[in-house]
C-alpha atoms as a PDB file:
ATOM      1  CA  UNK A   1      14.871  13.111   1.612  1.00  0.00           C
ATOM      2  CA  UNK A   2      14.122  10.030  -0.804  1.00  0.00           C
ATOM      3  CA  UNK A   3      11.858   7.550   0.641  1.00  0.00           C
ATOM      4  CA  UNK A   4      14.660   5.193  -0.273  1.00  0.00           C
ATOM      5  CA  UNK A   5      16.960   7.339   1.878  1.00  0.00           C
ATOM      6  CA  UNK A   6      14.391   7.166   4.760  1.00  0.00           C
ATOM      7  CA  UNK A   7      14.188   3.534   4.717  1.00  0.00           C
ATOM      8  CA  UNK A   8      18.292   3.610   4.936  1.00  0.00           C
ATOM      9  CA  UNK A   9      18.085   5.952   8.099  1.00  0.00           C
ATOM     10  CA  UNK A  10      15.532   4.225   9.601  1.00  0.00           C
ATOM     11  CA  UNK A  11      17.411   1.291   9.554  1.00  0.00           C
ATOM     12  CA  UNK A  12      20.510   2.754  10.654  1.00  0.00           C
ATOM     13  CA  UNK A  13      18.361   3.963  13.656  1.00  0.00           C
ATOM     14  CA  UNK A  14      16.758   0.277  14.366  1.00  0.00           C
ATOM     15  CA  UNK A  15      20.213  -0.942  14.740  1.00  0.00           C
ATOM     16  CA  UNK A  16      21.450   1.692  17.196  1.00  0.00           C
ATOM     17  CA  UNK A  17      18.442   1.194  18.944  1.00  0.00           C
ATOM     18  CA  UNK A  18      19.018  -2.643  19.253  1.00  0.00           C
ATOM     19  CA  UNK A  19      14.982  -2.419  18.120  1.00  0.00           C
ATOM     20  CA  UNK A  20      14.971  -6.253  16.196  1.00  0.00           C
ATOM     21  CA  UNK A  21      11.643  -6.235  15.234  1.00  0.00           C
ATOM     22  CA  UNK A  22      11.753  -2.904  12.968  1.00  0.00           C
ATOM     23  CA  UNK A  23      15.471  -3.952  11.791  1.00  0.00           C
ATOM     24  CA  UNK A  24      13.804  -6.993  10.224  1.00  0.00           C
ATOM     25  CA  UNK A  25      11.327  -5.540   8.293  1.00  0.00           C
ATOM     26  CA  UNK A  26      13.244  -2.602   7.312  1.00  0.00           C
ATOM     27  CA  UNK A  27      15.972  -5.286   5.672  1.00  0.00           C
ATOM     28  CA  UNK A  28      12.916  -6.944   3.995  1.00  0.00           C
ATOM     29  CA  UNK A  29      11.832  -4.003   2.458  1.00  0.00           C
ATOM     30  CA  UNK A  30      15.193  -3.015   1.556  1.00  0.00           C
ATOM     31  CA  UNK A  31      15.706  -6.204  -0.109  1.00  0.00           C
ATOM     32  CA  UNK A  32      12.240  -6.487  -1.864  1.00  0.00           C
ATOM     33  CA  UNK A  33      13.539  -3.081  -3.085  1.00  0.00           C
ATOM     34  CA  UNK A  34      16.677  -4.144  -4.514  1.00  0.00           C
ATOM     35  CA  UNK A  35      15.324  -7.290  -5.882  1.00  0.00           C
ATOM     36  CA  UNK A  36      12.831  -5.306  -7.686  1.00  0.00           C
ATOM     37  CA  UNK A  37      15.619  -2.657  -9.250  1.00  0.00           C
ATOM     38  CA  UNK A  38      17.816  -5.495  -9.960  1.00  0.00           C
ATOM     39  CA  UNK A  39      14.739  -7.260 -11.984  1.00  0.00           C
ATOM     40  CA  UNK A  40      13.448  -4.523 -13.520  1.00  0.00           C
ATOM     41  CA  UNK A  41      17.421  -3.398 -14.371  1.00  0.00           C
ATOM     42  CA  UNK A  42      16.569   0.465 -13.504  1.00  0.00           C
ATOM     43  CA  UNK A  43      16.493   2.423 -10.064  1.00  0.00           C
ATOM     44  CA  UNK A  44      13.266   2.937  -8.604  1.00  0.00           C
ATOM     45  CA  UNK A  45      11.211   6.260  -8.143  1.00  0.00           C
ATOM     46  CA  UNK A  46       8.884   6.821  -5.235  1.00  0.00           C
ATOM     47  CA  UNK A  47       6.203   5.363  -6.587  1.00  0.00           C
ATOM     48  CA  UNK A  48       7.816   2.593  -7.075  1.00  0.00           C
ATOM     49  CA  UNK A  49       8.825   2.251  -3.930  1.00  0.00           C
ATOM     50  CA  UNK A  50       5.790   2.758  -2.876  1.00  0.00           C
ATOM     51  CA  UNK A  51       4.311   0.101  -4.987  1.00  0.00           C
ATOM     52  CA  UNK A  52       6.914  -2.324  -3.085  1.00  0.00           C
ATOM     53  CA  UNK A  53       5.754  -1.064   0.381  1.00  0.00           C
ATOM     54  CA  UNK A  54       2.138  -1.812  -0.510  1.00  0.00           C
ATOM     55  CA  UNK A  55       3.131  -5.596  -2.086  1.00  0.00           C
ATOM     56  CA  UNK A  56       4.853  -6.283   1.277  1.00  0.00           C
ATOM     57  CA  UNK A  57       2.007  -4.269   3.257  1.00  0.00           C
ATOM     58  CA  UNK A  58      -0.673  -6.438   1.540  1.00  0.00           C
ATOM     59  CA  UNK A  59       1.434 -10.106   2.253  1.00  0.00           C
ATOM     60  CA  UNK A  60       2.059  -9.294   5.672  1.00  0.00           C
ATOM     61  CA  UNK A  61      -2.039  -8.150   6.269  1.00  0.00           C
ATOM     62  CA  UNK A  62      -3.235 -11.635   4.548  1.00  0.00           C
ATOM     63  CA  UNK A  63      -0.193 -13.460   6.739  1.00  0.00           C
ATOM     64  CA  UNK A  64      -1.872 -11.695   9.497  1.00  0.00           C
ATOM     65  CA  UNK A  65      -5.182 -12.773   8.718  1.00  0.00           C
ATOM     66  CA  UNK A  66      -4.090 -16.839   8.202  1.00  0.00           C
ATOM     67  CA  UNK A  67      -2.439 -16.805  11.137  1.00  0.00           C
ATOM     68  CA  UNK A  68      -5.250 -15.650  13.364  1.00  0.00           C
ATOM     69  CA  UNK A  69      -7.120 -18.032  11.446  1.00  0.00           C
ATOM     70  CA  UNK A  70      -4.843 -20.896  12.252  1.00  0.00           C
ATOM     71  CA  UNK A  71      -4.385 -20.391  15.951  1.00  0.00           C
ATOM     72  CA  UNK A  72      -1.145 -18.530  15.836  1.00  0.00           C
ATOM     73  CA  UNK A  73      -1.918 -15.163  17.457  1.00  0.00           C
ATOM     74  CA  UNK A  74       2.022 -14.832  18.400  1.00  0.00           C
ATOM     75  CA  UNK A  75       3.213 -14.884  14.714  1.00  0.00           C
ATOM     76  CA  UNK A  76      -0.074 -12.432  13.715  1.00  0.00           C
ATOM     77  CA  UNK A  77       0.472 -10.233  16.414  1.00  0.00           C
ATOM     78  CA  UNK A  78       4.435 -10.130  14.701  1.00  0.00           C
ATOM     79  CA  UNK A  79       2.767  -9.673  11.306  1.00  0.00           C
ATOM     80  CA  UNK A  80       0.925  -6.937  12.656  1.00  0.00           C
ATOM     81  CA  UNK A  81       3.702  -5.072  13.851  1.00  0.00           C
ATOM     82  CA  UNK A  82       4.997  -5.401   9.803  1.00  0.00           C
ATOM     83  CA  UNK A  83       1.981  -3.904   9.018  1.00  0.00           C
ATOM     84  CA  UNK A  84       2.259  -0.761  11.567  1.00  0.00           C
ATOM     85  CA  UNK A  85       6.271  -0.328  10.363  1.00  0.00           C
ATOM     86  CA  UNK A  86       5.296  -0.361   6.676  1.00  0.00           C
ATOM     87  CA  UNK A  87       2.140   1.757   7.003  1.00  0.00           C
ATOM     88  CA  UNK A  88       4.468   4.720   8.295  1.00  0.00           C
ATOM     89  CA  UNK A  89       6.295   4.384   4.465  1.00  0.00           C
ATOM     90  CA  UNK A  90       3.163   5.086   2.853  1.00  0.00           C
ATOM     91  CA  UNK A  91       1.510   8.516   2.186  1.00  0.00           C
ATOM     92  CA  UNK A  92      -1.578   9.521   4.502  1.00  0.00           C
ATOM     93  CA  UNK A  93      -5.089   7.295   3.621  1.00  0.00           C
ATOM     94  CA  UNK A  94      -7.604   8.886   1.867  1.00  0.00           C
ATOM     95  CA  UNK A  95     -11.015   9.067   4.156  1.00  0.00           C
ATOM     96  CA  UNK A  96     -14.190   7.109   3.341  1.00  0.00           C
ATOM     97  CA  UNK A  97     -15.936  10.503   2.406  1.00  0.00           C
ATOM     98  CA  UNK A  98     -12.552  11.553   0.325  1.00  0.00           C
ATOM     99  CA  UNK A  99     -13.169   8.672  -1.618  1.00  0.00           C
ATOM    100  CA  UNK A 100     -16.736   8.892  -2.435  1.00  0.00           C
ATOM    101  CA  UNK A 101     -15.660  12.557  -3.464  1.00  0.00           C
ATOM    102  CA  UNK A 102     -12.980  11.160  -6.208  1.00  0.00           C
ATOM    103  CA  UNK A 103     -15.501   8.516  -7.804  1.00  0.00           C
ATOM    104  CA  UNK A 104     -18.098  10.746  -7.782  1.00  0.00           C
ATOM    105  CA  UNK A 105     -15.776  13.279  -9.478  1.00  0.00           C
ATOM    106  CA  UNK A 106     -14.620  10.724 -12.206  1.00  0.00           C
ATOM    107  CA  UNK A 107     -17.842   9.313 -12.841  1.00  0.00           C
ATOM    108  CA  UNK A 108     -18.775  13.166 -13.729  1.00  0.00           C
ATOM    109  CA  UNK A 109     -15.744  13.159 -15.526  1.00  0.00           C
ATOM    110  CA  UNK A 110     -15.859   9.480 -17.747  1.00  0.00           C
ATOM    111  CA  UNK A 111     -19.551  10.486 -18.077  1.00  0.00           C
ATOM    112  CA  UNK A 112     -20.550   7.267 -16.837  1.00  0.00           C
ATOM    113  CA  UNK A 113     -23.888   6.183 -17.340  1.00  0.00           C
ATOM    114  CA  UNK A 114     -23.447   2.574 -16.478  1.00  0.00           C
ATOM    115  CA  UNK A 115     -21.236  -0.149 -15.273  1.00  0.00           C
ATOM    116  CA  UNK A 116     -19.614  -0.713 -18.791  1.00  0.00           C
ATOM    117  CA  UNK A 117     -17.956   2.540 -17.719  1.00  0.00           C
ATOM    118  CA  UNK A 118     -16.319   0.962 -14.799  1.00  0.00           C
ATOM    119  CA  UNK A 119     -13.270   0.589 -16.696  1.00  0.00           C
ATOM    120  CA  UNK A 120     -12.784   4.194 -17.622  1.00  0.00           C
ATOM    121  CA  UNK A 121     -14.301   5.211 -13.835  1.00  0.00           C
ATOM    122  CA  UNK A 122     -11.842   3.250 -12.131  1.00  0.00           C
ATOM    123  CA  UNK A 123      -9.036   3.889 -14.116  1.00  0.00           C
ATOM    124  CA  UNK A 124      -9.442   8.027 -13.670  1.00  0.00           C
ATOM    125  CA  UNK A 125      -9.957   7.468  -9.460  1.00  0.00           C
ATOM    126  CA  UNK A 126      -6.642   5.376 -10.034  1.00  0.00           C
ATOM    127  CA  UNK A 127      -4.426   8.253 -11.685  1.00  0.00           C
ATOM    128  CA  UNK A 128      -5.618  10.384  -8.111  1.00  0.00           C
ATOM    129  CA  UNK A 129      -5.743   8.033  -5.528  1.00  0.00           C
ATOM    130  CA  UNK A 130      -2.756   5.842  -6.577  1.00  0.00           C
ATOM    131  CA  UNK A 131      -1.360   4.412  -3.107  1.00  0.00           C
ATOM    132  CA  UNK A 132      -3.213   6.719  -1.189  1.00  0.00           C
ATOM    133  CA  UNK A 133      -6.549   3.947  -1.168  1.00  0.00           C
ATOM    134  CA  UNK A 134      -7.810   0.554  -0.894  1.00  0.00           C
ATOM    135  CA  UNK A 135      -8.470   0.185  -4.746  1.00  0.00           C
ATOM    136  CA  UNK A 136     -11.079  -2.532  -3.347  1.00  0.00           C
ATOM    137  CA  UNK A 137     -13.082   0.041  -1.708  1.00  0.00           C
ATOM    138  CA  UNK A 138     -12.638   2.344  -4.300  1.00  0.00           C
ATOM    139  CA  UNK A 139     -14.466  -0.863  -6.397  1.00  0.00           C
ATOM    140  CA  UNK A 140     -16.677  -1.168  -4.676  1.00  0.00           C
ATOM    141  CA  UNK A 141     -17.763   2.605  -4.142  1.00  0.00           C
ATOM    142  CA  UNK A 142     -17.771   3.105  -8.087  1.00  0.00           C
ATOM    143  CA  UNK A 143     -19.933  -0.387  -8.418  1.00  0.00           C
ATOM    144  CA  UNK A 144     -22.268   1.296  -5.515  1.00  0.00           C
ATOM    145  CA  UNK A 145     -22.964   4.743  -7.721  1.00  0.00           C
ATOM    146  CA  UNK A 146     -23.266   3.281 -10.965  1.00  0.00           C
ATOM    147  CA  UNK A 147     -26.296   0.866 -10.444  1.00  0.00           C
END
């Protein structure tokens, strides 16, 4: 099953269930996902997809975040619960020590010897751990063993 066909189920469940919360987010993906086909004038592959799901994980994390900030801890505890729904579309998190283990392995590979590597450092980890990690973290880890 397509992660685009997932999506369509779980949706179809969410409605059965009467479950409002999960409906909503599951038509805003569905619609971020069609707007993005419909721009880009091609059907989307899973990464794709996936690069949708992380767009709307990432708004609804910094929505989160300004309305804690703000006072509003009703419409960040809903943003939240965005955040848990779309974080079940997304492959499994790579580990803190999984990532030190892929940086380490591309700075062996780039043969870094300095931080005008980064570039070529962060752009092997990418290819790997597309998705599957904060690219932040993965930053900052490369930034960390190339001083």
């Amino acid at each position: 099953m397509t992660l685009k066909q997932r999506i369509a189920e779980d949706m179809k469940m969410a409605m059965r269930a009467r479950d409002t919360v999960r409906l909503d987010v599951i038509r805003l993906l569905r619609a971020a996902v069609q707007r993005r086909e419909l721009d880009d004038r091609c059907e989307l592959d899973e990464q794709g997809v996936e690069r949708v799901i992380q767009k709307l994980l990432k708004q609804s994390q910094e929505a989160a975040e300004q309305f804690a900030k703000g006072g509003r801890e009703d419409l960040a505890d809903k943003e939240h619960q965005s955040v848990c729904i779309l974080k079940a579309y997304l492959p499994e998190r790579l580990s803190e020590s999984e990532v030190e283990q892929a940086v380490s392995k591309a700075i062996a590979a780039a043969d870094a010897q300095g931080m005008k590597d980064m570039g070529r450092v962060m752009a092997l980890v990418k290819e790997q751990a597309q998705g599957r990690a904060d690219m932040k973290q993965v930053s900052e880890k490369v930034r960390l063993l190339l001083r």
